[in-house]
Each structure stands twice: as structure tokens, then as C-alpha cells.
Protein backbone atom coordinates (compact mmCIF):
# COMPACT_ATOMS: atom_id res chain seq x y z
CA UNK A 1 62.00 -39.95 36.85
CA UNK A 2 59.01 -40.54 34.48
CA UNK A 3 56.98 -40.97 37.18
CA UNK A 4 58.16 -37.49 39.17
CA UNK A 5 56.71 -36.42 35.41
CA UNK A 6 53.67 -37.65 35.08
CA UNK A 7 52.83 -36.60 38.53
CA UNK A 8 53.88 -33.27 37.85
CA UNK A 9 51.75 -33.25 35.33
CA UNK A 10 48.80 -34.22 36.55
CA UNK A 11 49.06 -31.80 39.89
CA UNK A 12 49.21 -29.22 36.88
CA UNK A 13 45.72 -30.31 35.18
CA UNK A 14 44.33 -30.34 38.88
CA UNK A 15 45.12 -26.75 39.36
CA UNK A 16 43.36 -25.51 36.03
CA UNK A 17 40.80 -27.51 36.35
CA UNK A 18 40.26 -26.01 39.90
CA UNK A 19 41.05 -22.82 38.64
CA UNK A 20 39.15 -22.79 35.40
CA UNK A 21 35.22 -22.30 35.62
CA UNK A 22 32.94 -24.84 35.71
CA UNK A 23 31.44 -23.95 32.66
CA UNK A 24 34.69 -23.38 30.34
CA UNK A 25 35.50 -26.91 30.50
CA UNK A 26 32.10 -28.17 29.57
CA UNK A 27 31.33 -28.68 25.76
CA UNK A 28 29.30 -26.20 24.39
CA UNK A 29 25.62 -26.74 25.77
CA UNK A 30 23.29 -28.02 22.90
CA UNK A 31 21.19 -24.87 23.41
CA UNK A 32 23.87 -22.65 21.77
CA UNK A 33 23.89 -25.36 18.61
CA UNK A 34 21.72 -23.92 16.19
CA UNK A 35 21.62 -23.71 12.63
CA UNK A 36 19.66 -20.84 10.44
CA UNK A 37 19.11 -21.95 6.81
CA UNK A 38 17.44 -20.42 3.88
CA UNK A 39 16.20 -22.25 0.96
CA UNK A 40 14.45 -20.94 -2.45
CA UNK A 41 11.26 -23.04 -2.72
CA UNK A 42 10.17 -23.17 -6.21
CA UNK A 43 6.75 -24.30 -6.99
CA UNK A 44 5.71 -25.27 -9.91
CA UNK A 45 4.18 -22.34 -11.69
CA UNK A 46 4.33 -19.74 -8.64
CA UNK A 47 7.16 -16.93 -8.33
CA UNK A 48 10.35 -18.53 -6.68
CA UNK A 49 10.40 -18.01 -2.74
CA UNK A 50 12.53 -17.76 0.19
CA UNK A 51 11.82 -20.10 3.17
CA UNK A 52 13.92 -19.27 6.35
CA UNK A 53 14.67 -22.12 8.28
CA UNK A 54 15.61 -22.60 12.08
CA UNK A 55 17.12 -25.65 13.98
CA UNK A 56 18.32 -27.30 17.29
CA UNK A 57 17.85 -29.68 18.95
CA UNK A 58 15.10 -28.55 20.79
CA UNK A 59 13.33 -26.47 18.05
CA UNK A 60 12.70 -26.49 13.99
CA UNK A 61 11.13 -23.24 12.96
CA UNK A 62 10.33 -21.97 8.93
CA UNK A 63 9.04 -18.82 8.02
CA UNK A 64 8.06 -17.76 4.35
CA UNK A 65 9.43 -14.44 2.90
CA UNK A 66 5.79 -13.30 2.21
CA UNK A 67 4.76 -13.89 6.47
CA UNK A 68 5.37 -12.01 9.36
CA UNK A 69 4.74 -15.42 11.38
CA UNK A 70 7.12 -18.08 12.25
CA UNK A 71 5.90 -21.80 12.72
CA UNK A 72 7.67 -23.04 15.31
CA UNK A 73 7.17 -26.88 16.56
CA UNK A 74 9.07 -27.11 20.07
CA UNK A 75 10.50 -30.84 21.03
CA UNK A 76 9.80 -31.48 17.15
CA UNK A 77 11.98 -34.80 17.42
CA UNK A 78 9.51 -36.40 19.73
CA UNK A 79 6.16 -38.07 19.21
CA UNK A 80 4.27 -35.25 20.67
CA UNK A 81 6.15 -31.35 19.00
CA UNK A 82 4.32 -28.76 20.56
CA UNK A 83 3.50 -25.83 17.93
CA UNK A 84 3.73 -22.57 18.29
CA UNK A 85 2.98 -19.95 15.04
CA UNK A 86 5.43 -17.00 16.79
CA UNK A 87 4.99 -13.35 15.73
CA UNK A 88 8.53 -11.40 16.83
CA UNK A 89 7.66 -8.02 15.71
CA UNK A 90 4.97 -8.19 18.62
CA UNK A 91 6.70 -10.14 20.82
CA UNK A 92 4.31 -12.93 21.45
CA UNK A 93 3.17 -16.58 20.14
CA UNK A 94 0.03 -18.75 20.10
CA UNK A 95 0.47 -22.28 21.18
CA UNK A 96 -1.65 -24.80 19.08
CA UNK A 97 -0.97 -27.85 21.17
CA UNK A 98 -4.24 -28.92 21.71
CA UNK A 99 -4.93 -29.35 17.72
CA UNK A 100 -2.87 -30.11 14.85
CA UNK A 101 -3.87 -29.82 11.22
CA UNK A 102 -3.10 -32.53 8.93
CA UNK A 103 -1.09 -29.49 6.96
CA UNK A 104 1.20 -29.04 10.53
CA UNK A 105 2.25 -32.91 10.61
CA UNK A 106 3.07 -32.78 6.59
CA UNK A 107 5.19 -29.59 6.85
CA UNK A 108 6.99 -30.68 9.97
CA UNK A 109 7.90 -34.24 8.54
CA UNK A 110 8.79 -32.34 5.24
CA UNK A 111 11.08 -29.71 7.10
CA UNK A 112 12.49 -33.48 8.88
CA UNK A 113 13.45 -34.43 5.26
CA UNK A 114 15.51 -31.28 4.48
CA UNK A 115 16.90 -30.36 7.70
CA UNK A 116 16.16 -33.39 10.23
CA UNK A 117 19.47 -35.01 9.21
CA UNK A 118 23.26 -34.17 10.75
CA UNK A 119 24.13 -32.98 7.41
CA UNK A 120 21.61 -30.56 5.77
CA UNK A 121 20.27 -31.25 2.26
CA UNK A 122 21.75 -28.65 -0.92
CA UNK A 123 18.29 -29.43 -2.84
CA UNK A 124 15.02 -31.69 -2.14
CA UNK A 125 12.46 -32.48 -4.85
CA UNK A 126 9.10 -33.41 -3.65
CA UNK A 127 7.68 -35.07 -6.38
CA UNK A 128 3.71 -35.07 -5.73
CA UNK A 129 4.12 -31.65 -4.74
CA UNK A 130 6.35 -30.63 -7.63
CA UNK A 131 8.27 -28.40 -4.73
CA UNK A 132 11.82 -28.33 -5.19
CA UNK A 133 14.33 -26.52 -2.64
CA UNK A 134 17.43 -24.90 -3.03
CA UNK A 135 19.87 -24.56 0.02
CA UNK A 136 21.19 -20.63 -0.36
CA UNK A 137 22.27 -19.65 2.90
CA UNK A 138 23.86 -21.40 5.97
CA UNK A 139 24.19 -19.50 9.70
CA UNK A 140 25.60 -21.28 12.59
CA UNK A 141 26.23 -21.02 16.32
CA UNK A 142 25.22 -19.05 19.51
CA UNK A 143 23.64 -16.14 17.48
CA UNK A 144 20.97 -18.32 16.14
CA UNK A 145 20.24 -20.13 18.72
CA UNK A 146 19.95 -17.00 21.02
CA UNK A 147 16.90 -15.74 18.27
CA UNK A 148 15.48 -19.07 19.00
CA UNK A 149 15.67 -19.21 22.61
CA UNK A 150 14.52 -15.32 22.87
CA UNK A 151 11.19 -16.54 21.39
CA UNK A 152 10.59 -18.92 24.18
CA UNK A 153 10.39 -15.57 26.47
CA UNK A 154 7.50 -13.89 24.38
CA UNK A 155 4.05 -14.07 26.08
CA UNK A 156 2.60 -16.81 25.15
CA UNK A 157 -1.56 -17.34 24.56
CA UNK A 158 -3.24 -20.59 23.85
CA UNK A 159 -5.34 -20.58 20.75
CA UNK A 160 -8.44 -22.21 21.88
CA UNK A 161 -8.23 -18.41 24.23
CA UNK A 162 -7.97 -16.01 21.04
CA UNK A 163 -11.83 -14.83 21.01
CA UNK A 164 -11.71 -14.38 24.67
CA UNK A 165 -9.05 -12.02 24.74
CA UNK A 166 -9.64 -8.60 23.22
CA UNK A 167 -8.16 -7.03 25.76
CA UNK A 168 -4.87 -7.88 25.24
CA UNK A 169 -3.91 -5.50 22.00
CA UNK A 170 -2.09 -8.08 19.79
CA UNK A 171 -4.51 -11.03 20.00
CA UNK A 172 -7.50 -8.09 19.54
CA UNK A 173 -5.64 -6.97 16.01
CA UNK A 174 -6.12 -10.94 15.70
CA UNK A 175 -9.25 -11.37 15.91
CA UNK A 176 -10.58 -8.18 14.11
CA UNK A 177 -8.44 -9.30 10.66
CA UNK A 178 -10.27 -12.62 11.20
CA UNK A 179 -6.80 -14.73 12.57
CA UNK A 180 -6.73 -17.97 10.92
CA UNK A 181 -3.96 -20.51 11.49
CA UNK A 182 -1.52 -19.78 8.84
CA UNK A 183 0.07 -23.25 8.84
């Protein structure tokens, strides 16, 4: 009888899983694992500030309340994170992977610190920068990780290409306010 049962049984898994789409059995695909975290820097002697932070596995991205850029490294857990700084109320990003500042590698491996970890730090003191952050805010799931995806669609300009595009209207705003890296 038990085994009448069991077969039953598994002739009735078959059929959902034959019925069932491929991709509602699947685990959720890493892509829609994000996490969107905001933090209140204080610094010692300057006005408290937000810092918005962004991350999944493919992506860690920080923005500062007082910038209308977003550093964004892509592949940041690898030995080679490409950088982007992104701009979203244009719609488009500069890639920096040909250089990297010294400042790039020493906020990425202090963003590592806070957020780099399963579990995400409530407060981080860095002590020869007398920086301290305070988690205050904690967003999760497909949502964020649709923001970060969307910026991969923005057209995309190599910086080492800036001065040679004037035509195109947002790298020409650019270079007339005299665009510096601001990471």
C-alpha cells in the first residue's frame, strides 16, 4: 500500500512540476537580491550626512545627500570592479575603468567594511578618519535591485572620451562646469 502512496505521490510532483513554469520553481535569481541602505556619516567637525548605499552581488553603489552622482563599482567583489560615477537624472554614466584613484580603492574597501558582509553593520568607526556611521534605513528585494539594474541601461561614455564629446548635451554641460571625478 505505501508504495501505491508514494508513487502516487510522486506522479503528483511530476505534473506540477510539468505544469508549473520554469522559472517559478527556481530560487529567486541573485539579480533581484538587493539591498538599499542609508547611513548618517558623521565627521568630525562637519554637519552630519546621509550616505545612500546600494548592494548585490554584482554591484555596491553610495551616493552622498549633497551629489547628484552615484559611484557605482560593477563586479566590486573581484580583483578588477569596474567604476562607473552614474548620473540618473540624465540618464547616463561615465566608466572610469581605465584609471582608479587611490580615493576609489579606499572608499570601495571602506563601503566592503560596512556593507561587504552577509549581515550589514548598525555603526562603523573609522578611527584615522574620525568617520563614524550610523545604519538608519534598510530596503530590500526586487525594487532595489530593479534601480540598480536600470542603471546598467543608461548610455554609457568612457572618461578618457569626455573632451571629445561636446556634441552629446550631457557630457557638453560636463565639460563646460569643468567635470572633475567626484570620487
Amino acid at each position: 500500500m505505501s508504495k501505491i502512496v508514494a508513487n502516487t505521490f510522486a506522479m503528483i510532483v511530476g505534473l506540477l512540476v510539468f505544469l508549473t513554469p520554469i522559472g517559478q520553481l527556481s530560487a529567486t535569481p541573485s539579480s533581484q537580491q538587493a539591498t538599499k541602505v542609508s547611513y548618517v556619516l558623521e565627521n568630525d567637525g562637519q554637519s552630519p550626512q546621509i550616505i545612500t548605499i546600494w548592494k548585490s552581488s554584482q554591484y555596491l553603489a553610495i551616493s552622498f545627500e549633497t551629489q547628484e552622482v552615484i559611484g557605482l563599482w560593477q563586479n566590486w567583489n573581484s580583483s578588477n570592479p569596474t567604476f562607473f560615477q552614474v548620473y540618473p537624472k540624465d540618464g547616463f554614466r561615465i566608466e572610469f575603468s581605465r584609471m582608479e584613484s587611490q580615493q576609489q580603492a579606499n572608499l570601495l574597501n571602506q563601503l566592503k567594511k560596512l556593507v561587504g558582509q552577509q549581515r550589514l553593520l548598525e555603526k562603523m568607526e573609522l578611527a584615522g578618519d574620525a568617520k563614524q556611521f550610523h545604519l538608519s534605513a534598510v530596503e530590500e528585494g526586487a525594487e532595489v535591485a530593479k534601480t540598480l539594474d536600470s542603471w546598467q541601461q543608461f548610455a554609457t561614455y568612457d572618461y578618457a572620451d569626455i573632451g571629445d564629446n561636446e556634441a552629446i548635451p550631457e557630457l557638453a554641460r560636463l565639460i563646460h562646469q569643468g567635470f572633475v571625478p567626484n570620487f
